[in-house]
PDB file of N, CA and C in Angstrom:
ATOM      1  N   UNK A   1      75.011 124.885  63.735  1.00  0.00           N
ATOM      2  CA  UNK A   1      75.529 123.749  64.468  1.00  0.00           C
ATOM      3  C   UNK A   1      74.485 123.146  65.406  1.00  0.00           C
ATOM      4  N   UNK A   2      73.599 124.208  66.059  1.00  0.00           N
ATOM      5  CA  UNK A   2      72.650 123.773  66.772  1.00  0.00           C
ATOM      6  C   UNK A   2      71.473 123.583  66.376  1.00  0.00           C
ATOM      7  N   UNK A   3      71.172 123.825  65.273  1.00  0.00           N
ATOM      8  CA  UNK A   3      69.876 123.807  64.732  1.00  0.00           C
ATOM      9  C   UNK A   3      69.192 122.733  64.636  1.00  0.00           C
ATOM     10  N   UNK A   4      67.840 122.815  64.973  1.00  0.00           N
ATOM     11  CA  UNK A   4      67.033 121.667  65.351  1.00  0.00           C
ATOM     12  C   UNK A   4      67.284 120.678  66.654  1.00  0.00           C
ATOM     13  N   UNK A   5      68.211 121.658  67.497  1.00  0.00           N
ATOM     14  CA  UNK A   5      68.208 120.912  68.622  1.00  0.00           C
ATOM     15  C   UNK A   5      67.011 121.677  69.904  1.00  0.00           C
ATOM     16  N   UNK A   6      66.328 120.802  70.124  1.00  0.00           N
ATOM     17  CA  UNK A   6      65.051 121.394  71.229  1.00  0.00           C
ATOM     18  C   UNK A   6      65.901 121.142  72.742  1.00  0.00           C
ATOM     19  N   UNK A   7      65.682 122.242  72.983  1.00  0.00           N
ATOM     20  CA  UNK A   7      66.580 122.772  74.533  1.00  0.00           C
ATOM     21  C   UNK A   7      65.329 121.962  75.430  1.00  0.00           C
ATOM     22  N   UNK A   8      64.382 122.171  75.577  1.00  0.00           N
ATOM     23  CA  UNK A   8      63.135 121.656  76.489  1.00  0.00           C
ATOM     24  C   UNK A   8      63.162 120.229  76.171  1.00  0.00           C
ATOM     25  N   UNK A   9      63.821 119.545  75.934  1.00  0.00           N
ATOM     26  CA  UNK A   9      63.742 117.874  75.308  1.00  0.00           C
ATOM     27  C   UNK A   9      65.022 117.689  76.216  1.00  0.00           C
ATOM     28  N   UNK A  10      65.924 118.192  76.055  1.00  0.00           N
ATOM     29  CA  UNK A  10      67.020 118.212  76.721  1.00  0.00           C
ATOM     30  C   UNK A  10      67.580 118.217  78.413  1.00  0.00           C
ATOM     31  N   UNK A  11      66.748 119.726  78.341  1.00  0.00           N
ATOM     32  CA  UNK A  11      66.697 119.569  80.218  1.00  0.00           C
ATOM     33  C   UNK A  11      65.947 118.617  80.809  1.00  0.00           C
ATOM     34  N   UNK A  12      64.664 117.622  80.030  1.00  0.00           N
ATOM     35  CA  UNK A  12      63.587 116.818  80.698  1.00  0.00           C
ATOM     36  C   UNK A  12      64.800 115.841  80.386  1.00  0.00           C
ATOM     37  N   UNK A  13      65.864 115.392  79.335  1.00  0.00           N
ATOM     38  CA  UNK A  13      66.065 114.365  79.493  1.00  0.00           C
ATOM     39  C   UNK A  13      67.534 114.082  80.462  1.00  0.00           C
ATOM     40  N   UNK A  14      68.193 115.708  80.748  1.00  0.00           N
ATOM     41  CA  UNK A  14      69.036 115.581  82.313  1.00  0.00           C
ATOM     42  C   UNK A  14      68.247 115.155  83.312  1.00  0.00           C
ATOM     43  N   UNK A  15      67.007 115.656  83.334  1.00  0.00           N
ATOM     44  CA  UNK A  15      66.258 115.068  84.847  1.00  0.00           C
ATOM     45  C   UNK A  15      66.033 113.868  84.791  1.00  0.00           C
ATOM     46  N   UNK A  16      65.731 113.324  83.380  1.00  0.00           N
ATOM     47  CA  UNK A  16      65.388 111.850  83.883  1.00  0.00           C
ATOM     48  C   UNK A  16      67.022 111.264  84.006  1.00  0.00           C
ATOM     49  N   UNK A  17      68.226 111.337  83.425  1.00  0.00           N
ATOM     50  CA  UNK A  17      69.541 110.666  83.658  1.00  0.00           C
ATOM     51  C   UNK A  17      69.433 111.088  85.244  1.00  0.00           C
ATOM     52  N   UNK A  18      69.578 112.289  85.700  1.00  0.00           N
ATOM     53  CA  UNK A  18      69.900 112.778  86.754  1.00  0.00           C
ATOM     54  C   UNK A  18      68.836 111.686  88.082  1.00  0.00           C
ATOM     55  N   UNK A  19      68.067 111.486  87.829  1.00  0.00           N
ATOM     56  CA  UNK A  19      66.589 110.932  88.021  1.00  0.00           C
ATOM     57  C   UNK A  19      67.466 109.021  88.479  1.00  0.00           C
ATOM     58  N   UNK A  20      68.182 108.906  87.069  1.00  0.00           N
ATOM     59  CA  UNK A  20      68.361 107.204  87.272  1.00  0.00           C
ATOM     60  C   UNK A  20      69.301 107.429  88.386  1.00  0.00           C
ATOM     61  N   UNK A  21      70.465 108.296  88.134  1.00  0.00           N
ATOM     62  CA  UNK A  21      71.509 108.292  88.890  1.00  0.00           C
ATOM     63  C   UNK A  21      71.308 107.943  89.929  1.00  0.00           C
ATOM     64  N   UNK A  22      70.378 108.625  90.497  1.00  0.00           N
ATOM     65  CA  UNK A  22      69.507 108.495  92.302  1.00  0.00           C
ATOM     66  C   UNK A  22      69.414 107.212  92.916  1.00  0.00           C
ATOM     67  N   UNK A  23      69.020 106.947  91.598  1.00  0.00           N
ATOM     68  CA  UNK A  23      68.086 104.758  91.398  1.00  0.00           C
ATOM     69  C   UNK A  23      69.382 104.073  91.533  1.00  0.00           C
ATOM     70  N   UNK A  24      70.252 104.424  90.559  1.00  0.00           N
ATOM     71  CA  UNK A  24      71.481 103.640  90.854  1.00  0.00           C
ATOM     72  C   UNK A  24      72.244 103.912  91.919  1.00  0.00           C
ATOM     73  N   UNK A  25      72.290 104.981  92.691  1.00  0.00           N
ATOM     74  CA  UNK A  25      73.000 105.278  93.849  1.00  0.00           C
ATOM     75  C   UNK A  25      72.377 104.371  94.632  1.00  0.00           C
ATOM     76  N   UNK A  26      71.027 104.126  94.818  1.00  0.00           N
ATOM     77  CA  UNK A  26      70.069 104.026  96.046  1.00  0.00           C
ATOM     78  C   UNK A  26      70.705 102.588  96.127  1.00  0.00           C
ATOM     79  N   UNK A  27      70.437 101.658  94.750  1.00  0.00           N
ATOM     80  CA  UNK A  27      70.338 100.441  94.313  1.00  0.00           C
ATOM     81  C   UNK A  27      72.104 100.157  94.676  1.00  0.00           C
ATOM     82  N   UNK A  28      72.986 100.545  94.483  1.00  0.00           N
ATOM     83  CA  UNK A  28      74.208 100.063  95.022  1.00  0.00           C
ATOM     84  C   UNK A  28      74.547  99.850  96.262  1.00  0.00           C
ATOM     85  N   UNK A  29      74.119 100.546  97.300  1.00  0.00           N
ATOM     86  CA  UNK A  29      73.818  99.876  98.770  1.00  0.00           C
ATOM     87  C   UNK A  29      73.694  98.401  99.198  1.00  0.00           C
ATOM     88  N   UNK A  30      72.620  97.853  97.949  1.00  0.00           N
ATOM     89  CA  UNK A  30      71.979  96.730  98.040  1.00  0.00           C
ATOM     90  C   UNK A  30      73.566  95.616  97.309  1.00  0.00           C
ATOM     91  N   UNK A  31      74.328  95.723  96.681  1.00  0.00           N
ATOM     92  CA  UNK A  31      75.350  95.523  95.798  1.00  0.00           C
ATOM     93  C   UNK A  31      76.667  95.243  96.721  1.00  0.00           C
ATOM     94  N   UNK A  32      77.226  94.097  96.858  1.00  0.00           N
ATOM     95  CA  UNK A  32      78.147  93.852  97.579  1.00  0.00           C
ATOM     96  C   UNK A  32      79.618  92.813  96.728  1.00  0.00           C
ATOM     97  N   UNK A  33      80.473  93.741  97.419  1.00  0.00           N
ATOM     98  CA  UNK A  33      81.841  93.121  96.981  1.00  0.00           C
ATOM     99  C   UNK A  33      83.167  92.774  97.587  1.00  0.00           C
ATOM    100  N   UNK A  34      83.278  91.367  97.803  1.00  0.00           N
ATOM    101  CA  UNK A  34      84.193  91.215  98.510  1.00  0.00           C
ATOM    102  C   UNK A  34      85.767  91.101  97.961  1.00  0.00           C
ATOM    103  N   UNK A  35      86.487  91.552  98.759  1.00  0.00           N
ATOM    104  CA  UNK A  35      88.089  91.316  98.368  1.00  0.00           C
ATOM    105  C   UNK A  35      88.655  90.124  99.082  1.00  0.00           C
ATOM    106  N   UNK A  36      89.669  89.481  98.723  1.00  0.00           N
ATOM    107  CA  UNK A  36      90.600  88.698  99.736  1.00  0.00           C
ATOM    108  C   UNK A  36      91.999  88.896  99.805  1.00  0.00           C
ATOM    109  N   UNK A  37      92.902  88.914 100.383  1.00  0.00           N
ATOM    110  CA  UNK A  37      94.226  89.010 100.685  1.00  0.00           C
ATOM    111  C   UNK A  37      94.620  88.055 101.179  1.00  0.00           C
ATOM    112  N   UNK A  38      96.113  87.520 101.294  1.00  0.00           N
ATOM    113  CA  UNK A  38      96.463  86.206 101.791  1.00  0.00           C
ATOM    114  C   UNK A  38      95.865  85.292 101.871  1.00  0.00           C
ATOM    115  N   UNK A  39      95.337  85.141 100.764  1.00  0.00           N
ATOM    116  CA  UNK A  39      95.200  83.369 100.447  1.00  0.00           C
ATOM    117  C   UNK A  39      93.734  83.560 100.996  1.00  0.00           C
ATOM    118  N   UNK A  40      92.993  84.798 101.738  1.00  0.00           N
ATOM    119  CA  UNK A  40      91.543  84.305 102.019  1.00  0.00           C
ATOM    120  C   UNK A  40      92.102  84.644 103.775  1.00  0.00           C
ATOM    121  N   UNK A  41      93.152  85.046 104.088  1.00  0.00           N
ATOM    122  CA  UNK A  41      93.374  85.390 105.649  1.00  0.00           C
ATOM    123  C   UNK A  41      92.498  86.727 106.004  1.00  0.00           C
ATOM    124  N   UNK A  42      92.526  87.486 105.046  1.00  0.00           N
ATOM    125  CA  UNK A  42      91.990  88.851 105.191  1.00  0.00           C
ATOM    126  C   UNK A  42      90.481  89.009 104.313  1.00  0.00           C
ATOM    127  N   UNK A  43      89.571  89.180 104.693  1.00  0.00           N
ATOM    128  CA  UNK A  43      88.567  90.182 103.485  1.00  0.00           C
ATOM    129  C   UNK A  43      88.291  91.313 103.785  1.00  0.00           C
ATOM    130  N   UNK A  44      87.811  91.609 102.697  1.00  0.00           N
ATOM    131  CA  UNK A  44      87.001  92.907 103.055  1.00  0.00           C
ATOM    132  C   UNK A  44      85.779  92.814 102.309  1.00  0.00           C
ATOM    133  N   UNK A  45      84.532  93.261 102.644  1.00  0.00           N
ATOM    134  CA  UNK A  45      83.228  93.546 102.232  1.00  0.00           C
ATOM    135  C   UNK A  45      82.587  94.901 101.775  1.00  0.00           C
ATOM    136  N   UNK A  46      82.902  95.147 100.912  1.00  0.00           N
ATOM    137  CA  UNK A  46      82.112  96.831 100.754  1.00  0.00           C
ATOM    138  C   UNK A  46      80.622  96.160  99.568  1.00  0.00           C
ATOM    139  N   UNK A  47      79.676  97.580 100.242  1.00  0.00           N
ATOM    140  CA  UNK A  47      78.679  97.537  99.202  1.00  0.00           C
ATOM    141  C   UNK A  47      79.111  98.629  97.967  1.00  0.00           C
ATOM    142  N   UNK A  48      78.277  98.868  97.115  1.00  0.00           N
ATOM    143  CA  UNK A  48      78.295  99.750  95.589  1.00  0.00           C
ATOM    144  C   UNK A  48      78.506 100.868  95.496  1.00  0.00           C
ATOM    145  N   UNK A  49      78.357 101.482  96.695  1.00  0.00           N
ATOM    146  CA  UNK A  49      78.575 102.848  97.610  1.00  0.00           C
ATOM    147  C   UNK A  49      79.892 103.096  97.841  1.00  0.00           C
ATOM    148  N   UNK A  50      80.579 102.504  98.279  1.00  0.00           N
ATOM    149  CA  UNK A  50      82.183 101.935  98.350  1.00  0.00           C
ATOM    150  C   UNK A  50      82.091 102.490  99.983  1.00  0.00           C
ATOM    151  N   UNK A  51      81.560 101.598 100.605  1.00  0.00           N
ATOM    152  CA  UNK A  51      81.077 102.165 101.456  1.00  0.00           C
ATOM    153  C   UNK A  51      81.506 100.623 102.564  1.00  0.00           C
ATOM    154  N   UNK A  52      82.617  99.739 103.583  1.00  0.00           N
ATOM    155  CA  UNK A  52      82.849  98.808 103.954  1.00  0.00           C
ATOM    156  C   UNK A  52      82.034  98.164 104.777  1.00  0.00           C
ATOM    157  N   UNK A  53      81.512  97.107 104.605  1.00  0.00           N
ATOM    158  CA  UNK A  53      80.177  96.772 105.495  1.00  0.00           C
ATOM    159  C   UNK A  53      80.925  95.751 106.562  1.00  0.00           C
ATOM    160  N   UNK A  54      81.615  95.228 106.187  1.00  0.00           N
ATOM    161  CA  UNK A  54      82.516  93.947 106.926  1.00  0.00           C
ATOM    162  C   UNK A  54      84.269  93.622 106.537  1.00  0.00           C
ATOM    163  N   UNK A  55      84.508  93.449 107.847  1.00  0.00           N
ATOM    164  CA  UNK A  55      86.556  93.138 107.563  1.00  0.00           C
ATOM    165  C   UNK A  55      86.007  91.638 108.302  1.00  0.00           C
ATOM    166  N   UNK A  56      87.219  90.300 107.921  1.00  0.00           N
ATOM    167  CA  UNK A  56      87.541  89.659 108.511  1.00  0.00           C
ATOM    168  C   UNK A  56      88.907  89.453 108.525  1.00  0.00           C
ATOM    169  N   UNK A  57      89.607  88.908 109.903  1.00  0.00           N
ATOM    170  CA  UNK A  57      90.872  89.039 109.766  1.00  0.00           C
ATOM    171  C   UNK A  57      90.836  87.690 110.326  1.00  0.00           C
ATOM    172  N   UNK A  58      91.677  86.366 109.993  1.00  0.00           N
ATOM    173  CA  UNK A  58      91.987  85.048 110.551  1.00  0.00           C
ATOM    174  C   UNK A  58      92.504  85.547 112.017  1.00  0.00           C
ATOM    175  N   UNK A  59      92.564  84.919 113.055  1.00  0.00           N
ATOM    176  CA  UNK A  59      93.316  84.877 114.399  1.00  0.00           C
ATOM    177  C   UNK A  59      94.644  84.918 113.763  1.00  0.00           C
ATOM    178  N   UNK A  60      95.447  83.967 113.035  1.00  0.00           N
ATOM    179  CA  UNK A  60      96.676  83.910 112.913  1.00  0.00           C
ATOM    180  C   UNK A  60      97.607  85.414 112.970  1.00  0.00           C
ATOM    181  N   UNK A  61      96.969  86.197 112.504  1.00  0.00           N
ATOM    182  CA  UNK A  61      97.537  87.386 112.251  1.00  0.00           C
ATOM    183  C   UNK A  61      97.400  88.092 112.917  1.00  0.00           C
ATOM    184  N   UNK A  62      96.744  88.364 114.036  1.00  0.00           N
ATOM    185  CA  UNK A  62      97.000  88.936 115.122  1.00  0.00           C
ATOM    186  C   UNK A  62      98.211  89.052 116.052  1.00  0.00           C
ATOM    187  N   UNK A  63      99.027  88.378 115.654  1.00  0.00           N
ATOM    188  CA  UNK A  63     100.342  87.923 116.282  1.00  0.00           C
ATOM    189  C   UNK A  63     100.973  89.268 115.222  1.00  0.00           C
ATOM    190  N   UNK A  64     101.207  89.215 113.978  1.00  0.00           N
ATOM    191  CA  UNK A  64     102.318  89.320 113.012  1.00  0.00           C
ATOM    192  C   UNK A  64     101.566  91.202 112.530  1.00  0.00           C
ATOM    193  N   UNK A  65     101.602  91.913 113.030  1.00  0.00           N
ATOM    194  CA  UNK A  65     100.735  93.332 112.838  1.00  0.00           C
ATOM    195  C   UNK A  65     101.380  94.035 111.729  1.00  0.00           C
ATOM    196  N   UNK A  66     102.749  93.871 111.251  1.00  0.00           N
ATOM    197  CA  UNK A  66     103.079  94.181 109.668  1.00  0.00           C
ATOM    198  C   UNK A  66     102.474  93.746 108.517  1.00  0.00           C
ATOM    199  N   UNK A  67     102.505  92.575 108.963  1.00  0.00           N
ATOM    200  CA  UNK A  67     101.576  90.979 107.912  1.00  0.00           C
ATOM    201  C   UNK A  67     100.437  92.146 107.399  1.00  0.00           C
ATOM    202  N   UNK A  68      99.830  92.209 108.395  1.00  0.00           N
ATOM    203  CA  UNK A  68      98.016  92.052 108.742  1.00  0.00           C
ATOM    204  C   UNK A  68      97.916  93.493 108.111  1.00  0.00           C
ATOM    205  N   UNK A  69      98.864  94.653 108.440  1.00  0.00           N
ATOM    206  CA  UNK A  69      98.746  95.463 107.688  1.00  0.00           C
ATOM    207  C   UNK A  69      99.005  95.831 106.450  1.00  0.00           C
ATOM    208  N   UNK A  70      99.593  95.051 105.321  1.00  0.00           N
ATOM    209  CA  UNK A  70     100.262  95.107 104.133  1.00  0.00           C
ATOM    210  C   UNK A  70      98.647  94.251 103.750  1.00  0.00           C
ATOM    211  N   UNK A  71      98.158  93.049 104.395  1.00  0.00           N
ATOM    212  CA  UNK A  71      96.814  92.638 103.773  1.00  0.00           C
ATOM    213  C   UNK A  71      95.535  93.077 104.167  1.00  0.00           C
ATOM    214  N   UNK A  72      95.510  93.817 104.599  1.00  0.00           N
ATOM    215  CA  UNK A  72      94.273  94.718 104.873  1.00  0.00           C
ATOM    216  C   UNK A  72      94.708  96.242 103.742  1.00  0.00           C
ATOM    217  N   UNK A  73      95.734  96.577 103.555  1.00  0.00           N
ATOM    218  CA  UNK A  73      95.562  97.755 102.059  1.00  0.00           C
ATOM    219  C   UNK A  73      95.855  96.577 100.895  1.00  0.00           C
ATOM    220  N   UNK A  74      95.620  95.631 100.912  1.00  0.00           N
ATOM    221  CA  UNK A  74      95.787  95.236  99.553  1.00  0.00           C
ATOM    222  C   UNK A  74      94.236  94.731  99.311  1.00  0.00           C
ATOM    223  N   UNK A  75      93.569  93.986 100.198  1.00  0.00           N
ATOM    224  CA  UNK A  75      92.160  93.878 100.713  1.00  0.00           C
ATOM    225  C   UNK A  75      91.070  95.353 100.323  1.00  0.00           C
ATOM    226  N   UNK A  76      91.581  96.443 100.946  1.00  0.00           N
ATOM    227  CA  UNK A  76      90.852  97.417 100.610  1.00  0.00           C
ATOM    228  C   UNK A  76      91.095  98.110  99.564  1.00  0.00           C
ATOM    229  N   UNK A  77      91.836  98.510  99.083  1.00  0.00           N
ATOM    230  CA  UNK A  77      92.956  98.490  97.182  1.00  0.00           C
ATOM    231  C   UNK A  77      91.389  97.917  96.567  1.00  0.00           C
ATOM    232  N   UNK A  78      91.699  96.418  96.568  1.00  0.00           N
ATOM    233  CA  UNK A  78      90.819  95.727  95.579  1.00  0.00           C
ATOM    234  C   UNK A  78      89.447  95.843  95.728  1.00  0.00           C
ATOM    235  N   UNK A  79      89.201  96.020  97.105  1.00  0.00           N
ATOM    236  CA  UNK A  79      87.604  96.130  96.990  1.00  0.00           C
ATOM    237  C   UNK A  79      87.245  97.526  96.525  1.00  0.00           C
ATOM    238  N   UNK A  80      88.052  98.648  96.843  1.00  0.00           N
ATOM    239  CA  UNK A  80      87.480  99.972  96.207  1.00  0.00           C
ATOM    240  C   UNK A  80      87.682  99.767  94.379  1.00  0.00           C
ATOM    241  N   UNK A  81      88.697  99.275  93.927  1.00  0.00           N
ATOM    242  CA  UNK A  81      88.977  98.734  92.366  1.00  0.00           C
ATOM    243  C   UNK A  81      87.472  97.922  92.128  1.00  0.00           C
ATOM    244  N   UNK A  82      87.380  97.058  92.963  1.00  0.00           N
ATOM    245  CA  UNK A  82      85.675  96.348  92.289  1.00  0.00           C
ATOM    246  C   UNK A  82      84.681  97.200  92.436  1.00  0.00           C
ATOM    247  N   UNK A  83      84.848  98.561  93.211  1.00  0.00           N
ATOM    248  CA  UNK A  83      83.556  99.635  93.300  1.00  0.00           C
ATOM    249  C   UNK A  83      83.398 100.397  92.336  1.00  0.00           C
ATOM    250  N   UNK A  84      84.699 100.708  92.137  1.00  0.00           N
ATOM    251  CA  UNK A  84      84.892 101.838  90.853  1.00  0.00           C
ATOM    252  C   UNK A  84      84.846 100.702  89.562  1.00  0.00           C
ATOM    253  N   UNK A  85      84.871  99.694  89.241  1.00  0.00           N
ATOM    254  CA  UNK A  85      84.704  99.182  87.988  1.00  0.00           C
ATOM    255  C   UNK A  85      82.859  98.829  87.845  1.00  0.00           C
ATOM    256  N   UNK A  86      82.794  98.939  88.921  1.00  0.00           N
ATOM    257  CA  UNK A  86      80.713  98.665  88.832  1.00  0.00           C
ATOM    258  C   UNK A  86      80.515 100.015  88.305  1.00  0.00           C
ATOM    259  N   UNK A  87      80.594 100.894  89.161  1.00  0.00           N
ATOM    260  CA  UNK A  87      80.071 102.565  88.619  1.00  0.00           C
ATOM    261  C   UNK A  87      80.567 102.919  87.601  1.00  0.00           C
ATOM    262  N   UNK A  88      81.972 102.521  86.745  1.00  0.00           N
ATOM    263  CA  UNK A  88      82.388 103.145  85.666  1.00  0.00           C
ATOM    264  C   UNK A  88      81.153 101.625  85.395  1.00  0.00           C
ATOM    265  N   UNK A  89      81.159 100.724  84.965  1.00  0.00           N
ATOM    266  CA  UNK A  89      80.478  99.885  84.257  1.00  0.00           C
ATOM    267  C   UNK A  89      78.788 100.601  83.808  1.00  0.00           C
ATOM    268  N   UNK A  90      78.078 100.880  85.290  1.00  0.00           N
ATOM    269  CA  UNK A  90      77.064 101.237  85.185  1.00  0.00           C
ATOM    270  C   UNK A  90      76.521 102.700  84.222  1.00  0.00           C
ATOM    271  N   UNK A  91      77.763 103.615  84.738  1.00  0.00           N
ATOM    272  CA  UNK A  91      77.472 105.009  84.083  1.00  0.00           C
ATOM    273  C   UNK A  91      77.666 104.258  82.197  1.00  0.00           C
ATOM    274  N   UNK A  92      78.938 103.499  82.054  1.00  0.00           N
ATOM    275  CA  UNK A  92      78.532 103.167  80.344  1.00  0.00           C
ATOM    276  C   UNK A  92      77.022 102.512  80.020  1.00  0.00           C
ATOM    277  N   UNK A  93      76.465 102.034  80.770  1.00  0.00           N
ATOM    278  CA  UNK A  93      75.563 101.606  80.598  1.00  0.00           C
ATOM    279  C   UNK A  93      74.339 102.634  81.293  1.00  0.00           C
ATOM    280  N   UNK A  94      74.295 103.249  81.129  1.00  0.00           N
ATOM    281  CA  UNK A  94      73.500 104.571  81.643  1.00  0.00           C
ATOM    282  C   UNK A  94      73.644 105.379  80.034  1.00  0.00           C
ATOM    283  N   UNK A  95      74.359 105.436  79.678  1.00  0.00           N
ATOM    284  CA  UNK A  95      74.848 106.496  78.363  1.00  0.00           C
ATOM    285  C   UNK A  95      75.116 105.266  77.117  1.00  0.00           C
ATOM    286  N   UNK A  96      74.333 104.131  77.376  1.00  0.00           N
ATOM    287  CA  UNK A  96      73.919 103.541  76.403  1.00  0.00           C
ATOM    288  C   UNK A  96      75.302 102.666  75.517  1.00  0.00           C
ATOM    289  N   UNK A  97      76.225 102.586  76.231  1.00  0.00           N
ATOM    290  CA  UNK A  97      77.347 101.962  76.039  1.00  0.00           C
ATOM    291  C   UNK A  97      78.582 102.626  75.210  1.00  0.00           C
ATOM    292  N   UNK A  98      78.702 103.928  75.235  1.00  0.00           N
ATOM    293  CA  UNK A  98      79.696 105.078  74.666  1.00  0.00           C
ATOM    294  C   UNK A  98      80.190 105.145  76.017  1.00  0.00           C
ATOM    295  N   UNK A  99      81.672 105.212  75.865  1.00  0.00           N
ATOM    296  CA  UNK A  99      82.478 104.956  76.515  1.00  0.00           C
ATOM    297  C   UNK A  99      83.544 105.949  77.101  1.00  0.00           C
ATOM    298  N   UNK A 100      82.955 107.044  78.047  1.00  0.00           N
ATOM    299  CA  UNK A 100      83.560 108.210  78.165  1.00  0.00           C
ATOM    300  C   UNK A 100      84.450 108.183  79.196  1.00  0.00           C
ATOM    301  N   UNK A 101      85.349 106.632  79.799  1.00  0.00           N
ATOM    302  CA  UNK A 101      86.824 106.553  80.066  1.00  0.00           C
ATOM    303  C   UNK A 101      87.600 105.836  79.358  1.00  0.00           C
ATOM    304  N   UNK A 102      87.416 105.952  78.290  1.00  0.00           N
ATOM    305  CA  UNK A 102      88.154 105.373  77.062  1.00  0.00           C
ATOM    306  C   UNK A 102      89.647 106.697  76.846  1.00  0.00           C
ATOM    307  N   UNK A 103      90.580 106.264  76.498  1.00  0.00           N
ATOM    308  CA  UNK A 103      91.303 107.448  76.425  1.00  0.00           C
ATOM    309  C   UNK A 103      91.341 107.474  74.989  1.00  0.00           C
TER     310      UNK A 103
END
């Protein structure tokens, strides 16, 4: 079953995946994604990291603190959903476009 598979070809080529991973971690920092809620009342800003760099909240909603809280988790919902669709995107494209969250 294994035959003709070279083990030393193998571990050099985890280090180099292991190697990009780094590159792409480093490089998603730089990678930014914003969400909106209510119409654009709320954002949120995360970089690739899923990591939130910026909230804005309109004045209006400072009054209404149920409001503001139902659009700030729907705000952050979507921006972690646009983080995790870059990194699942990137890892398929790391592994050459085989698709290992496919069910």
């Amino acid at each position: 079953m294994f035959e003709g598979l070279d083990l030393g070809n193998m571990g050099k080529m985890m280090e180099q995946m292991q190697e990009k991973a780094k590159q792409m971690q480093e490089q998603a920092k730089n990678v930014q994604f914003t969400a909106k809620a209510g119409g654009g009342l709320v954002s949120i800003t995360a970089n690739g990291a899923g990591e939130v760099i910026d909230v804005s909240i309109d004045d209006s909603l400072l009054e209404d603190k149920s409001a503001l809280q139902i659009l700030l988790i729907s705000a952050m919902n979507e921006a972690t959903k646009l983080v995790e669709d870059n990194k699942k995107s990137q890892a398929m494209g790391m592994m050459g476009g085989l698709n290992p969250f496919a069910s």
